[in-house]
Protein backbone atom coordinates (compact mmCIF):
# COMPACT_ATOMS: atom_id res chain seq x y z
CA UNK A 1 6.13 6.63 41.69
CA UNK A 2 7.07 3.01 40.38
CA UNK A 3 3.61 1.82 41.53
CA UNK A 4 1.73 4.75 39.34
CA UNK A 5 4.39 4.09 36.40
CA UNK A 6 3.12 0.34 36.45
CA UNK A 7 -0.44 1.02 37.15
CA UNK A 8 -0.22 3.26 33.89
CA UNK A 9 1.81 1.05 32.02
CA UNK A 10 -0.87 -1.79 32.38
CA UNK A 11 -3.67 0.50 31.71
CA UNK A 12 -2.15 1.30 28.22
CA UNK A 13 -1.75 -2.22 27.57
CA UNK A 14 -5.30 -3.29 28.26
CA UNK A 15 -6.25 -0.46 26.25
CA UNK A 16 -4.30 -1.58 23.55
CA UNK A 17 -5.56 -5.12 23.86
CA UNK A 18 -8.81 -4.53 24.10
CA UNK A 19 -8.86 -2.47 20.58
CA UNK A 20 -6.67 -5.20 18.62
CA UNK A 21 -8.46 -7.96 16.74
CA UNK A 22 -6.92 -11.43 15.79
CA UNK A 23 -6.17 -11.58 12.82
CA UNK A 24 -6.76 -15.18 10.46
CA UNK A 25 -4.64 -16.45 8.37
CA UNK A 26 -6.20 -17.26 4.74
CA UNK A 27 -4.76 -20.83 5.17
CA UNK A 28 -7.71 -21.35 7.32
CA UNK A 29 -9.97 -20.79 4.30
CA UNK A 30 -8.05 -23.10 2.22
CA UNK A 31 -9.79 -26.56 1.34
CA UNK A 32 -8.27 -29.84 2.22
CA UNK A 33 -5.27 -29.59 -0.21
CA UNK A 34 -4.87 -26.20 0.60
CA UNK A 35 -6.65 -24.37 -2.78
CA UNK A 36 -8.20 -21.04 -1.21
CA UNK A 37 -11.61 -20.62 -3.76
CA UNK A 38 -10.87 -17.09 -4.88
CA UNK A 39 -14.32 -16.70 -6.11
CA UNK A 40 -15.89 -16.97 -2.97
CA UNK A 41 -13.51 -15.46 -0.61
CA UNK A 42 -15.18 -12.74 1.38
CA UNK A 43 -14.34 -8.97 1.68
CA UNK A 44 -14.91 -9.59 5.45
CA UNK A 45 -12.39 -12.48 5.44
CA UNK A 46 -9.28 -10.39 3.20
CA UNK A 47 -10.27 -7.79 5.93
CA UNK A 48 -9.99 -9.60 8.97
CA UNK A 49 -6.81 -11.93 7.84
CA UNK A 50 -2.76 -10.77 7.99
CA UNK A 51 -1.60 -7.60 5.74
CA UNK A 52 0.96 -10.22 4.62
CA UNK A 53 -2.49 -12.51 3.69
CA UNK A 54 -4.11 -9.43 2.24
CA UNK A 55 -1.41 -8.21 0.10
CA UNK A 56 -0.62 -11.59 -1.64
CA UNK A 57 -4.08 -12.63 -2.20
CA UNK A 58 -4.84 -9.01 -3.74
CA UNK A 59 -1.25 -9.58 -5.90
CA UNK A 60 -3.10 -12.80 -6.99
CA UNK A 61 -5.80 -11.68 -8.24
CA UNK A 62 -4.39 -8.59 -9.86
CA UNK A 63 -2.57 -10.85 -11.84
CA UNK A 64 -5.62 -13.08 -12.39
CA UNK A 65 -7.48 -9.86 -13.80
CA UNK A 66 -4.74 -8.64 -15.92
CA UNK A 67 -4.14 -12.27 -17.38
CA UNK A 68 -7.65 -12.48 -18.25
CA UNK A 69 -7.59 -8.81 -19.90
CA UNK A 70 -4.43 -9.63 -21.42
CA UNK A 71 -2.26 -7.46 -20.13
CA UNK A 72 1.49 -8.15 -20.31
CA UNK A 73 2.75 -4.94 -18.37
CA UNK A 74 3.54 -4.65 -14.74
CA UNK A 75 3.78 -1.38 -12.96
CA UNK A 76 4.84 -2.34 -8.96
CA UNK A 77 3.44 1.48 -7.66
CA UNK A 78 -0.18 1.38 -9.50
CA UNK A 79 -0.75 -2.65 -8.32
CA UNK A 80 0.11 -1.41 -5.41
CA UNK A 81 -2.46 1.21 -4.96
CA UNK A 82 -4.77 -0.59 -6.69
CA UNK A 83 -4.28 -3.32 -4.14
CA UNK A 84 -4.64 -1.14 -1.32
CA UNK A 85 -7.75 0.27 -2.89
CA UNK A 86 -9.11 -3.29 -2.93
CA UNK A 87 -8.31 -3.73 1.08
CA UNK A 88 -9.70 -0.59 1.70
CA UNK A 89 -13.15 -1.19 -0.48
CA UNK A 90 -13.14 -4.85 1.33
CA UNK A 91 -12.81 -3.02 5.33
CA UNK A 92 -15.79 -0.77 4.35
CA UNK A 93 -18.09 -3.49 1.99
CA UNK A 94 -17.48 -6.77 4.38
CA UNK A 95 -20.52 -8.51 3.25
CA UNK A 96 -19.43 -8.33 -0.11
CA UNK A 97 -17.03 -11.07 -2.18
CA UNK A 98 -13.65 -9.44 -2.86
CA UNK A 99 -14.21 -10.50 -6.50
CA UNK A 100 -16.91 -7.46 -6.31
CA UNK A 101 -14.45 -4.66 -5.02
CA UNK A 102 -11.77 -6.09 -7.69
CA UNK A 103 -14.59 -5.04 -10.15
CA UNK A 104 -15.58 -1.46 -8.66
CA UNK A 105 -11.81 -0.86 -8.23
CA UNK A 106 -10.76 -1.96 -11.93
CA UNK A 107 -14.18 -0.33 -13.17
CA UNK A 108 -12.63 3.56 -11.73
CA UNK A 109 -9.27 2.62 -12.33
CA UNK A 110 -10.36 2.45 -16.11
């Protein structure tokens, strides 16, 4: 019984290992005095780095767009969704810069 409870237990495990992915952190991106270029950051790399990575670079640049469009107001639940739209545009368009799903996310949200 405590041989088939182990034998499963490392089956799940392998399982589980075998579907996760490393994640990278954006620091690895980051030139040598640690500037990520935010114009040519890839939808494959917010995709494949940390949700912590993901949701502060996507905070970034929401703030970057609404500076540039002059916007002054701050609603926490839309940049939220709007961030996770981002992510979620980025996981499905990987060969695309995230500056490009920022635009087709904005674009709708307009």
């Amino acid at each position: 019984m405590m041989k088939t409870t182990f034998l499963a237990a490392v089956a799940c495990f392998c399982v589980t290992a075998a579907g996760a992915q490393t994640a990278t952190p954006l620091a690895n991106y980051a030139d040598a005095k640690g500037y990520l270029d935010v114009q040519t950051l890839t939808c494959a790399q917010l995709a494949d780095t940390y949700q912590e990575d993901a949701d502060a670079l996507t905070r970034w640049y929401s703030g970057w767009y609404n500076g540039l469009g002059k916007k002054h107001f701050y609603n926490a639940k839309r940049s939220a969704e709007l961030e996770h739209q981002v992510i979620v545009y980025c996981k499905a368009n990987r060969d695309k810069k995230i500056i490009e799903g920022l635009a087709v996310v904005f674009k709708e949200e307009k």
